[in-house]
N, C-alpha and C. Protein backbone atom coordinates (compact mmCIF):
# COMPACT_ATOMS: atom_id res chain seq x y z
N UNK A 1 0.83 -1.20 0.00
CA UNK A 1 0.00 0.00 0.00
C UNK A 1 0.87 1.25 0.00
N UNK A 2 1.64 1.28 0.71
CA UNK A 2 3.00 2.35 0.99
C UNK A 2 3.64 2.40 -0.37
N UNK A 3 3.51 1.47 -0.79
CA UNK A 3 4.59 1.81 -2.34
C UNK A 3 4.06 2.22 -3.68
N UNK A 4 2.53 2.48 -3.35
CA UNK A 4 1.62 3.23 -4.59
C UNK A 4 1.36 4.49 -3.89
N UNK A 5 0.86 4.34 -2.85
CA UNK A 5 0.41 5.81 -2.14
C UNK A 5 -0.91 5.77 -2.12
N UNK A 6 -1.70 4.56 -2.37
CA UNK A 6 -2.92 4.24 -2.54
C UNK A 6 -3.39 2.73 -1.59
N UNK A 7 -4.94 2.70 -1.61
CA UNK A 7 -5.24 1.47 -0.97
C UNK A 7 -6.28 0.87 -1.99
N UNK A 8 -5.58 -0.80 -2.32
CA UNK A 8 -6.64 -1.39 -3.39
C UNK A 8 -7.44 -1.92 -2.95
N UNK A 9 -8.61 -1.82 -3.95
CA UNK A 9 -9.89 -3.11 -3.19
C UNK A 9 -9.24 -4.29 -3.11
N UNK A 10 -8.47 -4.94 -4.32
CA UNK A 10 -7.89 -6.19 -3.92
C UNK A 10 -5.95 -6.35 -4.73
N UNK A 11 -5.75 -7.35 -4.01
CA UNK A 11 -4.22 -7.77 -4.50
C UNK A 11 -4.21 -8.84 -4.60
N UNK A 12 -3.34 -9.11 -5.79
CA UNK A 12 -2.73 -10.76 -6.37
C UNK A 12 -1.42 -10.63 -6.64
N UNK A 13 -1.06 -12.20 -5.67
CA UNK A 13 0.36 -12.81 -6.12
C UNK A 13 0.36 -13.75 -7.31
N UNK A 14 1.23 -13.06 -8.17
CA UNK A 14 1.72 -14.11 -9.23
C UNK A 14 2.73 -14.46 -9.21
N UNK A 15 3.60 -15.48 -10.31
CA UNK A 15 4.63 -15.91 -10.15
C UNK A 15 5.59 -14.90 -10.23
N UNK A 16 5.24 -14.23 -11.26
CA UNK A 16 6.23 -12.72 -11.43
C UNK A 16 6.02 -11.37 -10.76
N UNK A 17 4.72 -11.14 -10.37
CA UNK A 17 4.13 -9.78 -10.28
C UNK A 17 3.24 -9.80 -9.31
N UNK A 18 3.16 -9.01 -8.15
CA UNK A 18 1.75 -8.47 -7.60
C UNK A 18 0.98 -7.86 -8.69
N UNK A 19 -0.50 -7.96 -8.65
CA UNK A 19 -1.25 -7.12 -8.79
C UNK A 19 -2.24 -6.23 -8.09
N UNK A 20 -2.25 -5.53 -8.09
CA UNK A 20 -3.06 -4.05 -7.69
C UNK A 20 -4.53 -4.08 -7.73
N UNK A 21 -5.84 -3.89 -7.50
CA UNK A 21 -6.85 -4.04 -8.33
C UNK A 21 -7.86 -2.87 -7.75
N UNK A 22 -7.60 -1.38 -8.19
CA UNK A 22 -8.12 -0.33 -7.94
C UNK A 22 -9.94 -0.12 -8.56
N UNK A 23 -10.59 0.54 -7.48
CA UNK A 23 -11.91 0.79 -8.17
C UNK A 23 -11.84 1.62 -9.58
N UNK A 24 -10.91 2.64 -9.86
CA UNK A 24 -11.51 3.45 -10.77
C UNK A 24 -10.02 3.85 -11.63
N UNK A 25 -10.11 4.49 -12.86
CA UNK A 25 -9.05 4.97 -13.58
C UNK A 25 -8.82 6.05 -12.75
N UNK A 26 -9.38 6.86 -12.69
CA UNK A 26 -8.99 8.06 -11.66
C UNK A 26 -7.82 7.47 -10.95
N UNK A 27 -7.81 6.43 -10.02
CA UNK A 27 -7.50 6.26 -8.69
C UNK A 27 -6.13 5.91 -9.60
N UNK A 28 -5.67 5.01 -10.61
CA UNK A 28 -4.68 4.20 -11.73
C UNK A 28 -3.62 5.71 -11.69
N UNK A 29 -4.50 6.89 -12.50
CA UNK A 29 -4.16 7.94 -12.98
C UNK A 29 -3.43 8.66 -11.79
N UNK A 30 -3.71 9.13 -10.56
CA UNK A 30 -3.10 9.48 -9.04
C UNK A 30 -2.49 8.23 -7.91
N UNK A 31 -1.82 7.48 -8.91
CA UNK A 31 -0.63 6.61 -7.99
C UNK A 31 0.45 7.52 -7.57
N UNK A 32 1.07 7.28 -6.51
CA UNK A 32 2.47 8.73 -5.99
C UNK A 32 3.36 6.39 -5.75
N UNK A 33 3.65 6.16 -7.12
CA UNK A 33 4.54 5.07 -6.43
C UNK A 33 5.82 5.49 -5.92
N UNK A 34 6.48 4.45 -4.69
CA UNK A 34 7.28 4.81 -4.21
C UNK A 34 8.02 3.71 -4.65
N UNK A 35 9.28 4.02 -5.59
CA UNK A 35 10.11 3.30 -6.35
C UNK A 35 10.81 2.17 -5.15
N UNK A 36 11.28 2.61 -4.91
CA UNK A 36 12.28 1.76 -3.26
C UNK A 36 11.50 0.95 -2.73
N UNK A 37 10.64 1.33 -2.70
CA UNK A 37 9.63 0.27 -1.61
C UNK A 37 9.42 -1.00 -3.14
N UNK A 38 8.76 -0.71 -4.35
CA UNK A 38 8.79 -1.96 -5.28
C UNK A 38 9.40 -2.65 -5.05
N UNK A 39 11.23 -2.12 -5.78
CA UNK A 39 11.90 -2.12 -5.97
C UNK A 39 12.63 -3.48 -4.54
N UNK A 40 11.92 -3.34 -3.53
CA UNK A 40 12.02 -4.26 -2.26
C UNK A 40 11.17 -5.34 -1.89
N UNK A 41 10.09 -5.24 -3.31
CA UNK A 41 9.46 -6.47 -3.04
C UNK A 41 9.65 -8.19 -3.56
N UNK A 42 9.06 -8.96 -3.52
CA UNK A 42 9.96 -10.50 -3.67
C UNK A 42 9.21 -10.73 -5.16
N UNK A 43 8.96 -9.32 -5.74
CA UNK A 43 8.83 -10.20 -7.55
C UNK A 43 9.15 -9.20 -8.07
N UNK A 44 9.69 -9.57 -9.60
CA UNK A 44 9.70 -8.91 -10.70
C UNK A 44 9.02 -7.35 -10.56
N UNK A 45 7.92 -7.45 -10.28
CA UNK A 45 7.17 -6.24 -10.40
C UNK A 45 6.23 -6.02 -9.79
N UNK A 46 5.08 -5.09 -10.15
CA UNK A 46 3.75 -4.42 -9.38
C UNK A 46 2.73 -3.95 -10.48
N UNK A 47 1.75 -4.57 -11.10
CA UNK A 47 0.68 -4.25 -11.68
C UNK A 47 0.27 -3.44 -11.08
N UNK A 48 -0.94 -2.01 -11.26
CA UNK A 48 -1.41 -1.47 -11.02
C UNK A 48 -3.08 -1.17 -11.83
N UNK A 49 -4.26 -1.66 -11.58
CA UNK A 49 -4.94 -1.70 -13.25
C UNK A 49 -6.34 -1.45 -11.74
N UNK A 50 -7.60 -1.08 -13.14
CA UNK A 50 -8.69 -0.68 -12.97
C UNK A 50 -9.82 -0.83 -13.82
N UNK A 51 -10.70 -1.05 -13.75
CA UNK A 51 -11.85 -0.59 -14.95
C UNK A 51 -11.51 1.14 -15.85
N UNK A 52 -11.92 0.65 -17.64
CA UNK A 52 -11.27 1.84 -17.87
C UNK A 52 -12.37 2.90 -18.26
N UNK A 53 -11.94 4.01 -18.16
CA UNK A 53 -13.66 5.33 -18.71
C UNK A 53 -13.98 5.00 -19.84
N UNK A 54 -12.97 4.65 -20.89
CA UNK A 54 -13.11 4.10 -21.84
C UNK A 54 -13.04 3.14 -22.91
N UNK A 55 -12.21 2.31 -22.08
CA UNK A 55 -11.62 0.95 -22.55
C UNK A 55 -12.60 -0.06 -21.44
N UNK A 56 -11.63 -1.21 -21.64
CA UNK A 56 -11.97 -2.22 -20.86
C UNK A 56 -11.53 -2.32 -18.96
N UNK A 57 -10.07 -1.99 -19.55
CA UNK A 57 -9.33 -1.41 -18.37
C UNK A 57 -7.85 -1.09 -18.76
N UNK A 58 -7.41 -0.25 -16.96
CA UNK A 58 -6.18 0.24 -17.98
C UNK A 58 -5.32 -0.19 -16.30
N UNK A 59 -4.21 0.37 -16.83
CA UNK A 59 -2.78 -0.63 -16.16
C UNK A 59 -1.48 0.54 -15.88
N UNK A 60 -1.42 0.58 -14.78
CA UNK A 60 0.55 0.97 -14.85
C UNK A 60 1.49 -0.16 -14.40
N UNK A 61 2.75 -0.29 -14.93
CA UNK A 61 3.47 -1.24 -14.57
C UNK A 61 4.92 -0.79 -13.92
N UNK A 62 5.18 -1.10 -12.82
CA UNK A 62 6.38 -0.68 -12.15
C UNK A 62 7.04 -1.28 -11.73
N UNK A 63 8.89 -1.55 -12.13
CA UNK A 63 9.85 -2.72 -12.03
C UNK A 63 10.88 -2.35 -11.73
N UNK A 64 11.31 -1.06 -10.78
CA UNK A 64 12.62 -0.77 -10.37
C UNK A 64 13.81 -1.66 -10.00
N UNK A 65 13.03 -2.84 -9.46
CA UNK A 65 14.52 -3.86 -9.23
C UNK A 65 14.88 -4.20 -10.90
N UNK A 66 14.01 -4.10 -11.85
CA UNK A 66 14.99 -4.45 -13.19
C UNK A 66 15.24 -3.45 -13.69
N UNK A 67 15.67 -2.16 -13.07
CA UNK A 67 15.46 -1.26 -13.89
C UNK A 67 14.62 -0.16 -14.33
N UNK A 68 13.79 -0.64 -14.48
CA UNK A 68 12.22 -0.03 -15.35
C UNK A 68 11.77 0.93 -13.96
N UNK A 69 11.48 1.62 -13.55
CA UNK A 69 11.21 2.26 -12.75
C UNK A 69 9.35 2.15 -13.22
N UNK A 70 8.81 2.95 -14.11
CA UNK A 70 7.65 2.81 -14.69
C UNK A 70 7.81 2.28 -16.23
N UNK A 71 7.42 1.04 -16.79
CA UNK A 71 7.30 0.50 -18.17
C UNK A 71 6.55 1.05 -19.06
N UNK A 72 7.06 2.03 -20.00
CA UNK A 72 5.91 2.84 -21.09
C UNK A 72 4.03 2.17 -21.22
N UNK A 73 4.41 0.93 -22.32
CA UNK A 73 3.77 -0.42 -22.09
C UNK A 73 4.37 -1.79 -22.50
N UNK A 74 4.07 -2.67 -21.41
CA UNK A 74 4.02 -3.94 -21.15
C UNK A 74 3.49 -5.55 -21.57
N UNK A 75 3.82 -5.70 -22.69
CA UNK A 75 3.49 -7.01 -23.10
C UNK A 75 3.09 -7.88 -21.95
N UNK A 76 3.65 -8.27 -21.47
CA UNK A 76 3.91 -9.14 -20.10
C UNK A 76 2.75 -8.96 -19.42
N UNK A 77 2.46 -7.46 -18.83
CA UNK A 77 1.78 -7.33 -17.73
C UNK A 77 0.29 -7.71 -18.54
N UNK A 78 0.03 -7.05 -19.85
CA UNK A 78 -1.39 -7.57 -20.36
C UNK A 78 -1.88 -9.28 -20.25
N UNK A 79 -0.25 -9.36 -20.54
CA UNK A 79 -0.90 -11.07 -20.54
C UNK A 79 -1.24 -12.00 -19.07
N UNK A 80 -0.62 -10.76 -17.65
CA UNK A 80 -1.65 -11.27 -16.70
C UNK A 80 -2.51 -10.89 -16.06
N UNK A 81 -3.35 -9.56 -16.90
CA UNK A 81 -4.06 -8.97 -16.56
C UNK A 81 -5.30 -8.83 -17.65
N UNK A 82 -5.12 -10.04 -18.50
CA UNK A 82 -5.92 -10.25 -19.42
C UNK A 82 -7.18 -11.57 -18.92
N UNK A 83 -6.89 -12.34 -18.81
CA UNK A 83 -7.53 -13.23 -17.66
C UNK A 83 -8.57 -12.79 -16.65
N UNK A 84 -7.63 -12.03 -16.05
CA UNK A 84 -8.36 -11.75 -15.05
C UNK A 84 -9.58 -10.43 -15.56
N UNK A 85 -9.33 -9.91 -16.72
CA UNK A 85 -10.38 -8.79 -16.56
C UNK A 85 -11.19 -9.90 -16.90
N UNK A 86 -10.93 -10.93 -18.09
CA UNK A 86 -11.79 -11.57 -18.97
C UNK A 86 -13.02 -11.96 -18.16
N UNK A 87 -12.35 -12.83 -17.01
CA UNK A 87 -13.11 -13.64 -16.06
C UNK A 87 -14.23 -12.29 -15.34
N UNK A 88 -13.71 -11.08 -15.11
CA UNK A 88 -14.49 -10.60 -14.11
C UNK A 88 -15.64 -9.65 -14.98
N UNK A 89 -15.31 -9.37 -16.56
CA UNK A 89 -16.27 -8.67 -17.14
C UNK A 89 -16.53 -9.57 -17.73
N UNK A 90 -16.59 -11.27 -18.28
CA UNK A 90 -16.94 -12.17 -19.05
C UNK A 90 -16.99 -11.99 -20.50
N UNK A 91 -15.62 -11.82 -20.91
CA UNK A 91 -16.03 -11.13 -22.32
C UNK A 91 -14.17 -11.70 -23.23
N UNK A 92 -14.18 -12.21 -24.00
CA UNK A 92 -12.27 -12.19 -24.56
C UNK A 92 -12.24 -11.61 -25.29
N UNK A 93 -12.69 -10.91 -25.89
CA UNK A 93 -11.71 -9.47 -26.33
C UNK A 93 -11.99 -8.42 -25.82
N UNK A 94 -10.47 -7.58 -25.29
CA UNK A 94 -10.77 -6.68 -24.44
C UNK A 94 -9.66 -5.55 -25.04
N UNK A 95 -10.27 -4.18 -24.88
CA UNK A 95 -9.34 -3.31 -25.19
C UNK A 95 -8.64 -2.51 -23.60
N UNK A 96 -7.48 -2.61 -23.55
CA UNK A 96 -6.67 -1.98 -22.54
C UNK A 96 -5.41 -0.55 -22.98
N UNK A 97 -5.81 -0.06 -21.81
CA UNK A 97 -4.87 1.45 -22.19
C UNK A 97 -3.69 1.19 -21.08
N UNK A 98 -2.52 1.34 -21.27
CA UNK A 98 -1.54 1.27 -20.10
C UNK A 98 -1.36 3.16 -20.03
N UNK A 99 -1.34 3.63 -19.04
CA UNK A 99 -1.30 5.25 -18.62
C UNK A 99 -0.17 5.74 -18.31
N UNK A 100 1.00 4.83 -18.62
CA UNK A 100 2.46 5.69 -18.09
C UNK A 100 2.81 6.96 -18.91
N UNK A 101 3.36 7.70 -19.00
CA UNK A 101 3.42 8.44 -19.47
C UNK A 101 3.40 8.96 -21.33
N UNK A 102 4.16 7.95 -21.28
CA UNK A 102 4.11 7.69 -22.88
C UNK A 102 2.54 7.04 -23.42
N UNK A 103 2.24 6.00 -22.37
CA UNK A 103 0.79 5.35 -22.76
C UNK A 103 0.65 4.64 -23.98
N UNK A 104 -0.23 3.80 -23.87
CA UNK A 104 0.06 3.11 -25.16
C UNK A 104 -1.42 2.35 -25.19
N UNK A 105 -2.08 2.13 -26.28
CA UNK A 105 -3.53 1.17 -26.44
C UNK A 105 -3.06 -0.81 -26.55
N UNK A 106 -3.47 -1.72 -26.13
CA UNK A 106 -3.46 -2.92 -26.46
C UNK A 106 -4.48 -3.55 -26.38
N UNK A 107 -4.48 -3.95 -27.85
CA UNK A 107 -5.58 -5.23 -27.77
C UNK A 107 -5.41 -6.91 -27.18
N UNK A 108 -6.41 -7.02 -26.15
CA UNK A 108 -5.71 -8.30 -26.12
C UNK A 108 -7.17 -9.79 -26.38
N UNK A 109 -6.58 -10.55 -26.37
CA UNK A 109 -7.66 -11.75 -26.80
C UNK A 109 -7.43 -12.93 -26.02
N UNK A 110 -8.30 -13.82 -24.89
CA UNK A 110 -7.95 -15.05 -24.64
C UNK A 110 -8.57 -15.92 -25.78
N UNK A 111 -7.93 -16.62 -25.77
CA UNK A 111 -7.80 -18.29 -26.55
C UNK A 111 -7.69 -19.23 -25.86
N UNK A 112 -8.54 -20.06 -25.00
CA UNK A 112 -8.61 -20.74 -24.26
C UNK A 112 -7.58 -20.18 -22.82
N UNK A 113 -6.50 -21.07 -22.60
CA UNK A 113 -5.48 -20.47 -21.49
C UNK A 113 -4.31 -19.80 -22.21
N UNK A 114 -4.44 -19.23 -23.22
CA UNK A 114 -3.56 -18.43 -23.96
C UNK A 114 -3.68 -16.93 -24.61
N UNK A 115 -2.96 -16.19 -23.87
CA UNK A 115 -3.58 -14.38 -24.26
C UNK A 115 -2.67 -13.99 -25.88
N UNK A 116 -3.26 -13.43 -26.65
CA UNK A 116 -2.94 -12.68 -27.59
C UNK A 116 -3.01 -11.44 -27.82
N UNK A 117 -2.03 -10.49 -27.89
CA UNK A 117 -1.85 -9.07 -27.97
C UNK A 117 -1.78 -8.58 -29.14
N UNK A 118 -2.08 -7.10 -29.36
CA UNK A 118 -1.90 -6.36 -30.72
C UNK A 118 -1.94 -5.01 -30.03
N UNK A 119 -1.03 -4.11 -30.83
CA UNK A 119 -1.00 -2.84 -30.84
C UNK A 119 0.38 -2.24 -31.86
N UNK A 120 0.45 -0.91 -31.96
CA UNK A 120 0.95 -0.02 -32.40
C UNK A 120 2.77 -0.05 -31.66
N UNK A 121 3.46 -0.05 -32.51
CA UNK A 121 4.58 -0.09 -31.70
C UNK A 121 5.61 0.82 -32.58
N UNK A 122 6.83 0.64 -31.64
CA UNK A 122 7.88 1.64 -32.58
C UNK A 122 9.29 0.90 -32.73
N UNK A 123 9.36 -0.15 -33.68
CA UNK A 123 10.16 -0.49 -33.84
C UNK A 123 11.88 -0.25 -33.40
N UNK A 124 12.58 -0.90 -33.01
CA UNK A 124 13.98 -0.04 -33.17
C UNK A 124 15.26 -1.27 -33.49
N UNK A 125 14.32 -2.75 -33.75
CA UNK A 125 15.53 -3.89 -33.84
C UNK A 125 14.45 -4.91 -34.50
N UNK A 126 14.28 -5.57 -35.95
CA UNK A 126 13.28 -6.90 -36.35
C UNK A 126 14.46 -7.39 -36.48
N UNK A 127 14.25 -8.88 -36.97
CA UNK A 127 14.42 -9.51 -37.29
C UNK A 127 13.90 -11.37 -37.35
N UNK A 128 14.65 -12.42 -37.69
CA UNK A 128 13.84 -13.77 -37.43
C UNK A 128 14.83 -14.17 -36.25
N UNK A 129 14.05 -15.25 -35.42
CA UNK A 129 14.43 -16.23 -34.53
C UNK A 129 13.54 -17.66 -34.70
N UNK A 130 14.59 -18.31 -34.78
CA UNK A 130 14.22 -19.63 -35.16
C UNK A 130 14.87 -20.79 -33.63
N UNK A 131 14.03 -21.40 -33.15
CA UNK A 131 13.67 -21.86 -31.72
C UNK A 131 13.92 -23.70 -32.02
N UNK A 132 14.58 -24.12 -32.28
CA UNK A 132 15.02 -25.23 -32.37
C UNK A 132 13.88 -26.13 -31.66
N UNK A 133 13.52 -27.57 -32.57
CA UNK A 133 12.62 -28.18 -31.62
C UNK A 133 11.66 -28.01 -31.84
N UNK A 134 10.86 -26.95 -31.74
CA UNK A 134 9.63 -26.41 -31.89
C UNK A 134 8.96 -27.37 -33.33
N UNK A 135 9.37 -27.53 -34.34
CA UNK A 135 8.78 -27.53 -35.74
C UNK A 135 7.82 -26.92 -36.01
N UNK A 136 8.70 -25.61 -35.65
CA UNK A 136 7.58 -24.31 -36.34
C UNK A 136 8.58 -23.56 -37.03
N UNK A 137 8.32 -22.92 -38.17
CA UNK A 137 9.28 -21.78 -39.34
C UNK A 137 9.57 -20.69 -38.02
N UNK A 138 10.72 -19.77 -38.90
CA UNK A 138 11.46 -18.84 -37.82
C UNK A 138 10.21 -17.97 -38.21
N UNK A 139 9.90 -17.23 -36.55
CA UNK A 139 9.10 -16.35 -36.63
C UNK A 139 10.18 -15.21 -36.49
N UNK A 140 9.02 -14.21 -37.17
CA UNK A 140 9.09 -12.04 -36.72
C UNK A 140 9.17 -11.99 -35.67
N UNK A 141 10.17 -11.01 -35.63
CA UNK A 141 10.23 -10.31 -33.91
C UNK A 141 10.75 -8.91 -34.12
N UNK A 142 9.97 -8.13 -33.47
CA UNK A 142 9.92 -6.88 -33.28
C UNK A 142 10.35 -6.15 -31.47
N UNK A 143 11.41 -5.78 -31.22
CA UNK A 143 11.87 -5.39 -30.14
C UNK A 143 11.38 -3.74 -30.58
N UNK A 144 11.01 -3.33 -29.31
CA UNK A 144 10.42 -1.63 -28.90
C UNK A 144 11.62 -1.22 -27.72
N UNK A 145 11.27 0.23 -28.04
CA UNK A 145 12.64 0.48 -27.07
C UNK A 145 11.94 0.60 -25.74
N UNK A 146 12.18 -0.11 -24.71
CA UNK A 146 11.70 0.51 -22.98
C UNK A 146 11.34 -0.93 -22.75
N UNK A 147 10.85 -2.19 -23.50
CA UNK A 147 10.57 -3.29 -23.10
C UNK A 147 11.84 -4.19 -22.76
N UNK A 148 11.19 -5.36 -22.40
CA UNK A 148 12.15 -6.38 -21.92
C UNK A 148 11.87 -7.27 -23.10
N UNK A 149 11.44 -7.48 -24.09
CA UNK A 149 11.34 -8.31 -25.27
C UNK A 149 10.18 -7.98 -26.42
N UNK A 150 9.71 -8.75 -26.74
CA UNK A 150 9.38 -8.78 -28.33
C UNK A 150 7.47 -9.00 -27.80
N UNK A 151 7.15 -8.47 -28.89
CA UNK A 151 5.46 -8.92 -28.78
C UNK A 151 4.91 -8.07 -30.04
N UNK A 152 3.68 -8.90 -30.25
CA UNK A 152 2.89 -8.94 -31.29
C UNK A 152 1.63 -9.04 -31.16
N UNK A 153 0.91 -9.43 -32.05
CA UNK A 153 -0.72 -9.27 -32.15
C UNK A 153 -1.31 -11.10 -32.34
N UNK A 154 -2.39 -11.37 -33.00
CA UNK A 154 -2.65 -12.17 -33.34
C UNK A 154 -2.31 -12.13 -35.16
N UNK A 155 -2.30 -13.42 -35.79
CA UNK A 155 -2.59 -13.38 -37.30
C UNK A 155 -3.89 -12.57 -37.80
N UNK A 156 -3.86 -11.99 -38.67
CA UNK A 156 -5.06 -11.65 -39.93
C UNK A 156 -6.17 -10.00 -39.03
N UNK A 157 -5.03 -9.99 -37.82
CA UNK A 157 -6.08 -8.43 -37.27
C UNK A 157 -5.91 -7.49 -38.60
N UNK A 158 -7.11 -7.22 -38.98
CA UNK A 158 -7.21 -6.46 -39.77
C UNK A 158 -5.97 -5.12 -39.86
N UNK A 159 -5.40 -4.31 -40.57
CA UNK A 159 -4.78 -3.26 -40.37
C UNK A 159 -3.38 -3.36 -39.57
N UNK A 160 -2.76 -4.41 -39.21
CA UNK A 160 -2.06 -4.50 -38.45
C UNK A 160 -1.33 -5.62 -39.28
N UNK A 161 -0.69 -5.08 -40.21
CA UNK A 161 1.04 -6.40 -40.67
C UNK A 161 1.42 -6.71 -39.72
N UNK A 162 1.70 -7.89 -39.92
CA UNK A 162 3.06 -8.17 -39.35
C UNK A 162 3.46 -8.67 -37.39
N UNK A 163 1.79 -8.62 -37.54
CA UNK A 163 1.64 -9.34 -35.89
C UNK A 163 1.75 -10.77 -36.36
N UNK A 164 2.63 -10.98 -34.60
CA UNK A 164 2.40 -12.03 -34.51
C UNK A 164 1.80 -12.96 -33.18
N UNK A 165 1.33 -14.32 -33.26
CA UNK A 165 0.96 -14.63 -31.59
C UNK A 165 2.05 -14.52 -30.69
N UNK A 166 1.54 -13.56 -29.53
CA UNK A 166 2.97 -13.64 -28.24
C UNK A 166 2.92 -15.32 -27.32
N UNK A 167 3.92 -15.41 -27.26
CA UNK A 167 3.84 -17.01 -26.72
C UNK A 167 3.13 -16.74 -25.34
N UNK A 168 2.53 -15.78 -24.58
CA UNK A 168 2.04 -15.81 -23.51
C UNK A 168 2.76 -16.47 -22.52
């Protein structure tokens, strides 16, 4: 609670991440996080998310022990905060806004126990990786600058080349 500056209706441990689970965007939008205190907790990171005014819901993500102090947007964090909206508004496709400063829109989709993302990104490194084993062709990968890796959309989203499924 001390390390957002806020008190949530509820919290979840994941393997990587607490999550946060605030009544309102408002409340998302006036976090005062306190980096040090994350930065001291026993995961990866700290979701922060809400129902959105105009989306589905929206998200901040904060990872000072790796670095990241606040994550522009987060592949990662959608894919465990995709689930859980799914389950609580009953619906798989959901549109999410992450609010860090830069901000960013993502679409995301469950597929049974598997999330799929899409959005707008800014390239700064493609290329192929080919995963031995798998017997699957080398897929696209698109690295953004501020992330910790690569992510994509689903096949055939309209308007959007060149997505691909994130392995979730």
């Amino acid at each position: 609670v001390r390390a957002l500056g806020a008190v949530p209706e509820s919290c979840r441990q994941g393997d990587t991440d607490y999550v946060a689970i605030f009544e309102t965007e408002d409340d998302i939008r006036a976090l005062t996080p306190d980096f040090a205190a994350i930065g001291r907790l026993d995961r990866t990171g700290l979701i922060a998310t809400a129902p959105g005014s105009d989306c589905d819901f929206v998200s901040r993500y904060f990872a000072p022990a790796k670095g990241v102090d606040e994550d522009p947007v987060t592949g990662r964090a959608h894919c465990v905060l995709a689930p859980i909206w799914s389950a609580r508004l009953k619906q798989d496709e959901l549109d999410a806004r992450q609010l860090s400063q830069r901000g960013g829109a993502v679409e995301c989709r469950m597929a049974g126990d598997r999330v799929f993302l899409a959005g707008q990104v800014t390239p700064f490194l493609e290329g192929m990786i080919r995963l031995e084993g798998l017997n699957r062709p080398a897929q696209p990968i698109t690295a953004t600058p501020g992330t910790s890796g690569s992510w994509g959309g689903w096949p055939g989203l309209p308007g959007r080349p060149g997505n691909i499924p994130y392995p979730g």
